[in-house]
Protein backbone atom coordinates (compact mmCIF):
# COMPACT_ATOMS: atom_id res chain seq x y z
CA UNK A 1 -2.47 -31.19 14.89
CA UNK A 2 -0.09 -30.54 17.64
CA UNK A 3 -0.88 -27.46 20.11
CA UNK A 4 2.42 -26.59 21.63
CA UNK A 5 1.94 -23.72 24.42
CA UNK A 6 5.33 -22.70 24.85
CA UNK A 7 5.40 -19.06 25.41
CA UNK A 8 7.14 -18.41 28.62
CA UNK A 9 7.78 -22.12 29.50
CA UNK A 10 4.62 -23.18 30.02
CA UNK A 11 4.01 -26.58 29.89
CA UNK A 12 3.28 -28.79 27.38
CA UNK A 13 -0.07 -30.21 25.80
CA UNK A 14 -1.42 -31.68 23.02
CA UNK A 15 -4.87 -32.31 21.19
CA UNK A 16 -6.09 -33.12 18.11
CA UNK A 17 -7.74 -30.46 16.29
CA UNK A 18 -11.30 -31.44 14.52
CA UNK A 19 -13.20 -28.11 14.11
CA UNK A 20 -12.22 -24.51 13.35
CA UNK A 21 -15.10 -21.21 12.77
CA UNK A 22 -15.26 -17.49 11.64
CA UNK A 23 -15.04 -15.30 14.87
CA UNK A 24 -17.92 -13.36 15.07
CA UNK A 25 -16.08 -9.89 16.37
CA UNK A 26 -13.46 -10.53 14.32
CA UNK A 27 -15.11 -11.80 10.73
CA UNK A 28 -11.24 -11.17 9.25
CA UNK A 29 -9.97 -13.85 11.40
CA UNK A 30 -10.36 -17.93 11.50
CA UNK A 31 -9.90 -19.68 15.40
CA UNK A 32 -9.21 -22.62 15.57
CA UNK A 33 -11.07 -25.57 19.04
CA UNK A 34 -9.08 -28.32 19.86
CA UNK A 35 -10.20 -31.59 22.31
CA UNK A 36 -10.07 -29.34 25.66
CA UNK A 37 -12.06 -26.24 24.19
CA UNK A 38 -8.90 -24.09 24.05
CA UNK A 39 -8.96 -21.40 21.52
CA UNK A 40 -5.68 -21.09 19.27
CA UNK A 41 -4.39 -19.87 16.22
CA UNK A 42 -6.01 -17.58 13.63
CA UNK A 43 -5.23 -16.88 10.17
CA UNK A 44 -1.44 -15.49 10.63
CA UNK A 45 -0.86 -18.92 12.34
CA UNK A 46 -2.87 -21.35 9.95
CA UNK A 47 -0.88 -19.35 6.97
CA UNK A 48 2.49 -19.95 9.29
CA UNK A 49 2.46 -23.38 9.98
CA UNK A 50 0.40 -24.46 6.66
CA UNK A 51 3.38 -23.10 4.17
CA UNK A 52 1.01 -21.23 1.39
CA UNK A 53 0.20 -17.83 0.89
CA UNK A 54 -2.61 -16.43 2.59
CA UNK A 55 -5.37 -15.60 0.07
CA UNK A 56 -4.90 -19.60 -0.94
CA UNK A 57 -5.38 -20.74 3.12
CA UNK A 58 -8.09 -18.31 3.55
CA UNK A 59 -9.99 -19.90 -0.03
CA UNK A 60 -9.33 -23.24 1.99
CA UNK A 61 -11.15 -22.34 4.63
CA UNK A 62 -13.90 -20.49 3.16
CA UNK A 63 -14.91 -23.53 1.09
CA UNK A 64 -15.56 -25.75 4.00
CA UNK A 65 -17.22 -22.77 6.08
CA UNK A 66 -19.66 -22.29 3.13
CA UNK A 67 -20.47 -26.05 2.84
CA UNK A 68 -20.79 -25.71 6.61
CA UNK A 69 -23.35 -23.06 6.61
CA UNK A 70 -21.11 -20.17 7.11
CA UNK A 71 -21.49 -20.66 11.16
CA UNK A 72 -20.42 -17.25 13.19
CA UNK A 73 -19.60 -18.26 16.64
CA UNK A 74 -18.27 -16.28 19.25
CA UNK A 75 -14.97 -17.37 20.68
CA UNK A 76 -14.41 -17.64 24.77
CA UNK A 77 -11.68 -15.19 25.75
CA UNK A 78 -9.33 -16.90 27.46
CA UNK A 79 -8.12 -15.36 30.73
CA UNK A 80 -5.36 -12.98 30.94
CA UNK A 81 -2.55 -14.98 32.94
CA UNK A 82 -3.24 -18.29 32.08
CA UNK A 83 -1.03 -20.55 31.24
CA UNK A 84 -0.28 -20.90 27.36
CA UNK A 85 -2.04 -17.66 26.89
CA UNK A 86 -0.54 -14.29 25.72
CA UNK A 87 -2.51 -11.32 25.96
CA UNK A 88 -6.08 -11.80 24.55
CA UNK A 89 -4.46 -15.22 24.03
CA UNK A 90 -4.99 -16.05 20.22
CA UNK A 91 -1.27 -15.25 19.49
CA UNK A 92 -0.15 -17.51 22.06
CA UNK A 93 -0.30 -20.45 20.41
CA UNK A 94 2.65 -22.03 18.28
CA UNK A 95 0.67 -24.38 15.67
CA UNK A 96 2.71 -27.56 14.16
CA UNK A 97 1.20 -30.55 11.76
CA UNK A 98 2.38 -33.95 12.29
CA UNK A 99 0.68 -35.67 9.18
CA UNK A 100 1.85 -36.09 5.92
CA UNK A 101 -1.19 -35.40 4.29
CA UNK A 102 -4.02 -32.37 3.87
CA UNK A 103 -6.05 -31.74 7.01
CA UNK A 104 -9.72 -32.70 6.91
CA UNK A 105 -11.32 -30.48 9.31
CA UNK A 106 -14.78 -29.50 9.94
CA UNK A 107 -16.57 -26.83 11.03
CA UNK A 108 -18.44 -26.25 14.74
CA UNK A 109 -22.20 -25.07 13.88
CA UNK A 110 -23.91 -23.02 15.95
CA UNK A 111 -25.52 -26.20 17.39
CA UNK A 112 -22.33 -27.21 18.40
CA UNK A 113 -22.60 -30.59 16.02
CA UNK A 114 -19.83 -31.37 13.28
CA UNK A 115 -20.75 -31.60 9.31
CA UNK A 116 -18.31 -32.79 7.53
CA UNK A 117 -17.36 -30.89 4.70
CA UNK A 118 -16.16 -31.93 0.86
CA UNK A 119 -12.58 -32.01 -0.34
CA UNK A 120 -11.40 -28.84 -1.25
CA UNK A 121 -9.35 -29.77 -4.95
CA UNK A 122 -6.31 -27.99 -6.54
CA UNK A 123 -4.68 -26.98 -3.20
CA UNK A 124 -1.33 -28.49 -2.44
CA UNK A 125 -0.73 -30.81 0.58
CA UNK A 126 1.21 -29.41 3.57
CA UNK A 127 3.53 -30.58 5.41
CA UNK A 128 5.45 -28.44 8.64
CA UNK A 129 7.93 -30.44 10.69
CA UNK A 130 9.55 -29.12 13.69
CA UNK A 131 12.68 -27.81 13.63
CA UNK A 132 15.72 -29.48 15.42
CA UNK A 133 16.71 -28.13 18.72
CA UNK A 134 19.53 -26.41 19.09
CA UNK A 135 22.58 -28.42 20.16
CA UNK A 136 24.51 -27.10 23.21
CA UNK A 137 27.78 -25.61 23.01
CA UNK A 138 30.14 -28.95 23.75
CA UNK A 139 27.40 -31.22 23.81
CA UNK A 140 28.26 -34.72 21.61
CA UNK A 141 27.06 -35.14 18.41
CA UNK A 142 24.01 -37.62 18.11
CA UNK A 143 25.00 -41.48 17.17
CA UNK A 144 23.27 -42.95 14.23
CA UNK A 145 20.12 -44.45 15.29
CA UNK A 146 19.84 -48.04 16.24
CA UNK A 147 17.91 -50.13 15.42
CA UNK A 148 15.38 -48.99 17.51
CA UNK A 149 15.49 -45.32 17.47
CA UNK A 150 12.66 -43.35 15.68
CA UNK A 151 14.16 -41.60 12.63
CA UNK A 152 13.52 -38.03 11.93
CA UNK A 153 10.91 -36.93 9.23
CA UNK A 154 12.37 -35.77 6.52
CA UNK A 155 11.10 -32.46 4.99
CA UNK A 156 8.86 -33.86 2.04
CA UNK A 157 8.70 -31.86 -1.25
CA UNK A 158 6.27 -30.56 -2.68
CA UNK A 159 3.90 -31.84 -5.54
CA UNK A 160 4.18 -30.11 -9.16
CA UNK A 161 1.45 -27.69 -8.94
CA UNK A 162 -0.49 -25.56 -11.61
CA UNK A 163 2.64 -23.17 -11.67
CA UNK A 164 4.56 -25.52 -14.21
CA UNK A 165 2.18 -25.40 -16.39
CA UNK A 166 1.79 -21.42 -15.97
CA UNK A 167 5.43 -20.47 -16.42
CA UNK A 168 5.78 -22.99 -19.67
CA UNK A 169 3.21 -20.80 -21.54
CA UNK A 170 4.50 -17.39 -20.09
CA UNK A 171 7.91 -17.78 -21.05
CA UNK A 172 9.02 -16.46 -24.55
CA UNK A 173 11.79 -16.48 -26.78
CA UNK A 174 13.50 -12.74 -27.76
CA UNK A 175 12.21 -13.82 -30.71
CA UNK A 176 8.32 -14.33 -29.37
CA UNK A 177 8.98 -11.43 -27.60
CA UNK A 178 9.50 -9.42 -30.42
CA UNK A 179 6.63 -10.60 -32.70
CA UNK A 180 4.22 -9.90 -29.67
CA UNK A 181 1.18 -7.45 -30.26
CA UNK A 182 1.72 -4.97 -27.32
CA UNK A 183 0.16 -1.97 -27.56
CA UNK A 184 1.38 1.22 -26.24
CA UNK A 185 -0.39 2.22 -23.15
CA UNK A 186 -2.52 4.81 -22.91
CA UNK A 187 -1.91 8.10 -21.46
CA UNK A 188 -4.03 9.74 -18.99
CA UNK A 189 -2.47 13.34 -18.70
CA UNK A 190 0.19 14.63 -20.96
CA UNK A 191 2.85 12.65 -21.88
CA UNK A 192 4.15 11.70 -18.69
CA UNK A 193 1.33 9.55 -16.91
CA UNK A 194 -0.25 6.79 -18.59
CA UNK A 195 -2.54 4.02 -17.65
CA UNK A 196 -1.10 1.13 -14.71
CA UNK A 197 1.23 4.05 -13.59
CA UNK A 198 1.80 4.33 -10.03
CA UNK A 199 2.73 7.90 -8.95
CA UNK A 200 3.30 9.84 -5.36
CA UNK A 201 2.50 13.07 -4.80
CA UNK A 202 3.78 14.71 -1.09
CA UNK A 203 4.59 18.00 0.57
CA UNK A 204 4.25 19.24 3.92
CA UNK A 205 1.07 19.78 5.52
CA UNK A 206 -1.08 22.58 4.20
CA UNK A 207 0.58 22.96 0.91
CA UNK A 208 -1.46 21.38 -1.66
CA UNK A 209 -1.35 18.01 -2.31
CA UNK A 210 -5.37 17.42 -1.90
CA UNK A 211 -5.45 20.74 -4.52
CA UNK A 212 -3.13 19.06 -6.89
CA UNK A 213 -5.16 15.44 -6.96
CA UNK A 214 -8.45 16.90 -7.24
CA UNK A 215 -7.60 18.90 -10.25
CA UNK A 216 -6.23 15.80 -11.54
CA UNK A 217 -8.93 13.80 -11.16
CA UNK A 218 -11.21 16.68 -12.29
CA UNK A 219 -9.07 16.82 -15.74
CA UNK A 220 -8.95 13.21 -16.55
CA UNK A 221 -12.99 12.22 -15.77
CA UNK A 222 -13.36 15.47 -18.09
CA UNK A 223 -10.86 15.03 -20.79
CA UNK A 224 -9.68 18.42 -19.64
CA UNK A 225 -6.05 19.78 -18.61
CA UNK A 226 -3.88 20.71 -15.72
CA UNK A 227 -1.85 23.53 -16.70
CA UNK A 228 0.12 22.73 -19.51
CA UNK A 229 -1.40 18.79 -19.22
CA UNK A 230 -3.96 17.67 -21.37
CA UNK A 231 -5.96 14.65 -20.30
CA UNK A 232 -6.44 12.82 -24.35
CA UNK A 233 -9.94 11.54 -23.45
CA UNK A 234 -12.57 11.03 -20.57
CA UNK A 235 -11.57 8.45 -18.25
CA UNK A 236 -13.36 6.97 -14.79
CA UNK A 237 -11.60 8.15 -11.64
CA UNK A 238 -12.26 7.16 -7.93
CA UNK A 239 -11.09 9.48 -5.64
CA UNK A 240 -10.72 7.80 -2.34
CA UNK A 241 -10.31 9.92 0.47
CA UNK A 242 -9.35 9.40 4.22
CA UNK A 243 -8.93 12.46 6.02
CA UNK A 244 -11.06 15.73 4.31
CA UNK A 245 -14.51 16.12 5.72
CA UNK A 246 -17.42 15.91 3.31
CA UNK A 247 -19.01 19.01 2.57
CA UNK A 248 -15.82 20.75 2.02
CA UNK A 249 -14.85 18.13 -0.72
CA UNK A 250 -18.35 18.65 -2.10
CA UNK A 251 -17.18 22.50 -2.10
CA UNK A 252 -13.99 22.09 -4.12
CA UNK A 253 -15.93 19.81 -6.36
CA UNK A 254 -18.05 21.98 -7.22
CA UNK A 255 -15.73 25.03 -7.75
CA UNK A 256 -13.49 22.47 -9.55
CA UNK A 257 -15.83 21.25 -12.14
CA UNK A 258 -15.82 22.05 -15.96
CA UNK A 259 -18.05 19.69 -16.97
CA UNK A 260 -20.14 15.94 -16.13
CA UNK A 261 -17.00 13.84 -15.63
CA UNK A 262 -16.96 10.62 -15.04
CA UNK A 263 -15.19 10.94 -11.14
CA UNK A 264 -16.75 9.06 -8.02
CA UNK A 265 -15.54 9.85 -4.59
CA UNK A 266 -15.28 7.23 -1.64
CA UNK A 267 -14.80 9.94 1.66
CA UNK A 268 -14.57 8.06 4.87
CA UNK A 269 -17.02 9.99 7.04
CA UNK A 270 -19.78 9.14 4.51
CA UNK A 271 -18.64 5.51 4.69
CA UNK A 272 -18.84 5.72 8.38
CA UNK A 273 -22.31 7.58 8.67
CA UNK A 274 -23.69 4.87 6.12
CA UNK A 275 -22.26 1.64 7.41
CA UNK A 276 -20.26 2.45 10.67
CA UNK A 277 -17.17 0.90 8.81
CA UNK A 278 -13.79 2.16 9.33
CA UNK A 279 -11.84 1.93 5.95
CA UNK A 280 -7.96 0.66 6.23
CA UNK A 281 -6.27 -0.70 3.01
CA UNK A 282 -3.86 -2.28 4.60
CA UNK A 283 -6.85 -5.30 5.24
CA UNK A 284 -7.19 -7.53 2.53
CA UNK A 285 -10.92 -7.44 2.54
CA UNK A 286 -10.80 -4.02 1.26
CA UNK A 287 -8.19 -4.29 -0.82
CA UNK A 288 -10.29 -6.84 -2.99
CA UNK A 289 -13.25 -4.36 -2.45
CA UNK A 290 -11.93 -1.76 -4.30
CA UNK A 291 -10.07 -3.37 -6.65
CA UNK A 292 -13.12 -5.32 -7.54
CA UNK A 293 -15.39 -2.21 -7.81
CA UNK A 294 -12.53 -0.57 -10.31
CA UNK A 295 -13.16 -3.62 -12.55
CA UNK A 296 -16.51 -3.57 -12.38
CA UNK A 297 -17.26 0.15 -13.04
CA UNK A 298 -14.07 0.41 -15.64
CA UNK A 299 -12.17 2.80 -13.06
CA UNK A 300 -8.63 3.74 -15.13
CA UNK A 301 -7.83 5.68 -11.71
CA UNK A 302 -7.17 5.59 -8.36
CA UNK A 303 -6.16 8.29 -6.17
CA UNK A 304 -5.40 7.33 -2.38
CA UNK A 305 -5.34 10.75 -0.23
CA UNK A 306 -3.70 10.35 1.64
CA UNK A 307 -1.65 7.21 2.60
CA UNK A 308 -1.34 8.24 6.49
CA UNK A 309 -5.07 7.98 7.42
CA UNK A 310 -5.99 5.30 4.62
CA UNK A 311 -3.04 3.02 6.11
CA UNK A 312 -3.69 3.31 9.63
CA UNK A 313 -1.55 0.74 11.78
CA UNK A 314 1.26 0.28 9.19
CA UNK A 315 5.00 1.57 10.20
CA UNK A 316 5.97 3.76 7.74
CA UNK A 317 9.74 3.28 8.07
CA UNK A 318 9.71 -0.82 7.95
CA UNK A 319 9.88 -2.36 4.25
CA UNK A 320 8.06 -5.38 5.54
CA UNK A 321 4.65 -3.39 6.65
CA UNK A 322 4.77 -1.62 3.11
CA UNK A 323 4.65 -4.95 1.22
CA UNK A 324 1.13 -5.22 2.55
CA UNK A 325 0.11 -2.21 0.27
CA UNK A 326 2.97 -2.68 -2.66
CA UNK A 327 1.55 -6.12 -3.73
CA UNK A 328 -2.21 -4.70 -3.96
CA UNK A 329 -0.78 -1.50 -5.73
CA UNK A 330 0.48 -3.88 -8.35
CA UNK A 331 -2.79 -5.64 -8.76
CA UNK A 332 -3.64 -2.44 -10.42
CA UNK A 333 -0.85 -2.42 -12.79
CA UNK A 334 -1.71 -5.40 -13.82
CA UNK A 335 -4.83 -4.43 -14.76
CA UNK A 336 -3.89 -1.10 -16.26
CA UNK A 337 -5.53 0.75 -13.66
CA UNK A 338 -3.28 4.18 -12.54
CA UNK A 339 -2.67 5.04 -8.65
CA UNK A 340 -1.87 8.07 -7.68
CA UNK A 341 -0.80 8.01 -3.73
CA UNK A 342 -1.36 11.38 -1.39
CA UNK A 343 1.44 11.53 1.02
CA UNK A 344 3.20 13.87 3.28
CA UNK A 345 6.46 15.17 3.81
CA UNK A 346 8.88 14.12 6.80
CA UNK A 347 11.21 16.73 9.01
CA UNK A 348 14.53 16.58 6.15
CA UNK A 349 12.02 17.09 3.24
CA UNK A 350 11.73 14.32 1.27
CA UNK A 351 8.95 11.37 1.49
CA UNK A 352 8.12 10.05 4.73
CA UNK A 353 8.63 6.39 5.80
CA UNK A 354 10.71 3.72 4.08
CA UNK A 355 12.32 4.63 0.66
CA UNK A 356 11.48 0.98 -0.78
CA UNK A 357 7.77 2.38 -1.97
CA UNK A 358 9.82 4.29 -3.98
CA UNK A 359 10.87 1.50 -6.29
CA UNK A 360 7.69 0.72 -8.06
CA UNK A 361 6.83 4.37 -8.61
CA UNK A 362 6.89 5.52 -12.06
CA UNK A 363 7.32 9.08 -11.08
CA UNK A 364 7.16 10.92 -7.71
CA UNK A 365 6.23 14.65 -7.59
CA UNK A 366 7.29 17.13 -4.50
CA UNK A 367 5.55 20.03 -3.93
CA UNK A 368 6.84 22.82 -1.98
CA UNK A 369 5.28 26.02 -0.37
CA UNK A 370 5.25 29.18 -2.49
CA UNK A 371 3.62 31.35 -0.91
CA UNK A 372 6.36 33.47 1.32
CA UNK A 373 7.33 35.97 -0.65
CA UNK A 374 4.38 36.30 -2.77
CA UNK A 375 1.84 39.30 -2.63
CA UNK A 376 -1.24 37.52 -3.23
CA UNK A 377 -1.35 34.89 -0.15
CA UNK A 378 -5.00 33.74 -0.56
CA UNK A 379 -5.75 29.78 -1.31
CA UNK A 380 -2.65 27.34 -2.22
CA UNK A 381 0.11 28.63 -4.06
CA UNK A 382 3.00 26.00 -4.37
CA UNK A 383 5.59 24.80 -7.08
CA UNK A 384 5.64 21.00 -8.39
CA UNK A 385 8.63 19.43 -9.55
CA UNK A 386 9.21 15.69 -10.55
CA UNK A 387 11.62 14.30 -7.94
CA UNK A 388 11.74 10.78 -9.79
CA UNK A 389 11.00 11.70 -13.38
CA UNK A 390 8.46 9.53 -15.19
CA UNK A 391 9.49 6.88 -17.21
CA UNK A 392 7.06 7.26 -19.90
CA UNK A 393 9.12 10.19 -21.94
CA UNK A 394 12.28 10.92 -21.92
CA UNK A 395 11.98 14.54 -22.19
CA UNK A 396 12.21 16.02 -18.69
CA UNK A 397 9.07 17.44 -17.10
CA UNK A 398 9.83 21.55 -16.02
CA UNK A 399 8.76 22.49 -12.71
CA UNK A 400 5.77 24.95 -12.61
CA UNK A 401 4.22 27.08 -9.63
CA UNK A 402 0.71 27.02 -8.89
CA UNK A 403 -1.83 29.31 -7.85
CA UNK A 404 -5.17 28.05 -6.92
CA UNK A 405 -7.92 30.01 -5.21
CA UNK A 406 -12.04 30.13 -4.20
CA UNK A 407 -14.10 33.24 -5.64
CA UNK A 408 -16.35 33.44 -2.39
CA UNK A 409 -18.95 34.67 -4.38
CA UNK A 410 -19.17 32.21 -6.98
CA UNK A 411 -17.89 29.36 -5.84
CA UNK A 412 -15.61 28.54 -8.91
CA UNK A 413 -11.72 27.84 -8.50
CA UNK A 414 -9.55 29.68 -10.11
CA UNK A 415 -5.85 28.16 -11.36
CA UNK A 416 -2.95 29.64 -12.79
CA UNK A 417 0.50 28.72 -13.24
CA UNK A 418 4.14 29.32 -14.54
CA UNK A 419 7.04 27.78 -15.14
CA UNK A 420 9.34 27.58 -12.47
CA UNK A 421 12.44 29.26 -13.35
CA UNK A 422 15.67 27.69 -11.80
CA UNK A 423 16.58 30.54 -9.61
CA UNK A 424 12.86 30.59 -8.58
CA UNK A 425 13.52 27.19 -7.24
CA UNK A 426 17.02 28.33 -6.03
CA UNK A 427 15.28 31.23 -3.94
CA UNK A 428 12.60 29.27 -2.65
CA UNK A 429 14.92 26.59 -1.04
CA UNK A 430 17.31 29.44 0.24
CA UNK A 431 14.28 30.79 1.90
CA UNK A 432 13.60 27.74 3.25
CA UNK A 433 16.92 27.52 4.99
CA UNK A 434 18.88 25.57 2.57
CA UNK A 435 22.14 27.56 2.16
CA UNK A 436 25.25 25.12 0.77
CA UNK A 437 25.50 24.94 -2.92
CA UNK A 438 26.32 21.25 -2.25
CA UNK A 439 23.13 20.45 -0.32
CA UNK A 440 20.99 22.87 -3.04
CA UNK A 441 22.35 20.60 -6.26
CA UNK A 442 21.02 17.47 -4.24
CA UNK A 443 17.82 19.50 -3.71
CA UNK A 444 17.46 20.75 -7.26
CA UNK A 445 18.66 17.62 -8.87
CA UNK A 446 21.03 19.75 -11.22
CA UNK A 447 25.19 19.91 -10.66
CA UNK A 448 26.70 22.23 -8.56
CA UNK A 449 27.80 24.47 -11.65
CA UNK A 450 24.38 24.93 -12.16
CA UNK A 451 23.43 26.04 -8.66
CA UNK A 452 26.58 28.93 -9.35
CA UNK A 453 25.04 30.17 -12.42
CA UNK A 454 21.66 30.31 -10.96
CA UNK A 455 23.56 32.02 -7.72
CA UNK A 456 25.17 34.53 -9.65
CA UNK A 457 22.29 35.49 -11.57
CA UNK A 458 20.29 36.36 -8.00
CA UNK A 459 23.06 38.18 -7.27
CA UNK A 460 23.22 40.10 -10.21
CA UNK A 461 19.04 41.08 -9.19
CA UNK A 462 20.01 41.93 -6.26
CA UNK A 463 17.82 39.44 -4.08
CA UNK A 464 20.76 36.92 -3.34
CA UNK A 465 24.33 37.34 -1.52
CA UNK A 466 27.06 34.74 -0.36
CA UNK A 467 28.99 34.97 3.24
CA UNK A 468 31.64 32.09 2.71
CA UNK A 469 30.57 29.10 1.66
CA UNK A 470 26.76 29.87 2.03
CA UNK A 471 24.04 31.64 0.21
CA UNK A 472 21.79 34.12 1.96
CA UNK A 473 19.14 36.12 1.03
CA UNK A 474 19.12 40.34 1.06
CA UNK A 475 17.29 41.98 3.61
């Protein structure tokens, strides 16, 4: 192995790498100690320069840790200012392998002697050669070499792996495809959510989107309904929360329920209290937590509230930093497991962050405020309506306005709801501040004749009027 310190021109060194070790306040992360005790590397780096994915590097190193005794060592910080260092230091390094063939490292024990440890089998040899410089503008073109010149390593390819084998019994005919027993999946909650579904749910603040996924959850561990949505039959539902404290989710629980249920919560300041962990699914560690606990307890749902506090350190608005949540979301599908993700609104309305989560969805559901206007202004009182419509019908799902609210004597939650009529949902965005019948059809989802009809009709009741081109509401 080749340690090249070249972040801001510092100068270059090399040494062979024999050991690498677990990082004891960082158990995520691998560090790597070359011939002059320099720390380098990590995980991001070993999966960088190594060219596999990194749940295969990590199993790589894991099964000579083990055989090692699972050491825990503590790394020396390097200094800040030193040269080949960056920061705390571990990111400084730029890791490149000069042999053709698998590295056979071992691990540093606490007693600080070397065991070596078995072959690791079924992982690929890999191979990462440097990259030519680039030439300078006018320079001359390099002569072929002599017959002493060193030739340049050519980029090997790499060996047929277990994938050959893998796609020659996945791939079918039309024909195959058509004789194949696949059953229809099934539902969870009336016809439009089914099992391995991924759904969002978002609104602004305050609204009701915590309301909304804990009736859910309430009606499908139950086998009871939401609204006009019957749940078919009892199903296990985890209900893992980031943000609401605990006692008042114990309150709406109890209000909520209609009956045993089969519903488990995971609330983060119980977490914390119990183990002084911090949860984050954007770590891989507790991505394969959960989704190992939902296969072990038979969970048919997951419902992440909200994706803000659960996803702490991801930039909502960059594609790239949602990947590391997409790809675990569809570990679920795979296994027919439903998620339903909490999230909130940004300043123009629609779904915060990068539009690219949308893709996978199967249906997204915006909820907006209700409650100006109305004469009873006690709990949540909102209106849903299905701004991707599910795939699983193709009937259209109506909008509906919801009332929900706490007898403080009893305890017990009260719901009711409507359906939304479309000039309901024309005068609550004209309350709102949406005025041009161009920006309320994009709103609505409906053409602008039908925002005209709808406009006429409120002012026919007497609640709407037009100046110009914009609607307005009567004093």
């Amino acid at each position: 192995w080749k340690c090249n310190y070249g972040i801001n021109k510092a100068p270059h060194r090399e040494g062979r790498f024999a050991h690498f070790y677990m990082g004891s306040h960082n158990p995520r992360d691998w560090y790597f100690k070359d011939k002059t005790d320099g720390q380098v590397g990590g995980l991001a780096a070993f999966v960088m320069l190594a060219g596999m994915d990194a749940e295969t590097a990590n199993r790589w190193l894991v099964e000579r840790w083990e055989a090692a005794g699972s050491p825990i060592i503590e790394p020396e910080q390097p200094a800040n200012g030193t040269k080949g260092t960056k920061g705390n230091g571990y990111e400084a390094a730029l890791l490149s392998q000069t042999a053709s063939t698998p590295v056979a490292c071992e691990v540093l024990p606490p007693t600080q002697s070397t065991t070596a440890s078995p072959p690791v089998t079924n992982i690929t040899p890999f191979v990462v050669v440097e990259e030519p410089r680039k030439r300078k503008k006018n320079a001359p073109q390099a002569q072929p070499p002599g017959k002493n010149a060193v030739s340049q390593t050519p980029v090997p390819q790499a060996p047929p792996s277990e994938w050959s084998g893998a796609l020659k019994n996945a791939i079918v005919s039309t024909c195959e495809l058509q004789q194949l027993d696949l059953p229809p999946r099934p539902r969870l909650l009336g016809d439009w959510f089914c099992e391995g579904d991924l759904g969002f749910i978002f609104a602004f603040r305050g609204v009701g989107k915590t309301w909304l996924g804990m009736l859910i959850a309430r009606a499908v561990s139950e086998g009871g309904s939401v609204g006009e949505w019957q749940a078919p039959a009892p199903a296990p539902v985890l209900y893992i929360d980031g943000e609401m404290p605990p006692d008042l989710m114990r309150a709406r629980d109890r209000g909520l329920a209609r009956g045993t249920g089969n519903l488990e919560y995971l609330n983060h300041e119980i977490l914390f209290r119990r183990t002084h962990r911090v949860m984050n699914i954007t770590h891989s560690d507790v991505q394969q937590a959960i989704l190992q606990r939902c296969e072990e307890t038979g969970v048919k749902l997951v419902i992440l509230d909200n994706l803000s506090t659960l996803a702490s350190g991801m930039k909502e608005n960059d594609a790239d930093d949602w990947d590391m949540v997409g790809r675990w979301l569809l570990d679920f599908r795979r296994r027919q497991i439903a998620v339903i993700v909490i999230h909130h609104a940004g300043r123009n309305g629609e779904m915060r962050g990068t539009t690219k989560r949308e893709d996978d969805a199967f249906w997204i559901i915006a909820l907006e405020d209700a409650r100006q206007g109305s004469d009873d202004r006690r709990g949540a009182r909102f209106v849903s309506r299905f701004t991707k419509q599910t795939r699983n019908t193709p009937e259209e799902i109506p909008p509906y306005e919801w009332h929900i609210s706490q007898n403080q004597e009893s305890g017990l939650i009260e719901v009711t709801h409507k359906l939304a009529t479309g000039t309901d949902m024309l005068r609550r965005l004209v309350e709102q501040g949406v005025s041009d019948c161009t920006d309320l059809a994009e709103e609505l989802g409906v053409s602008k004749g039908t925002v005209s009809k709808w406009a006429h009709r409120g002012v026919k009741e007497g609640w709407l009027d037009k100046e110009g081109r914009a609607y307005i509401l009567k004093v």
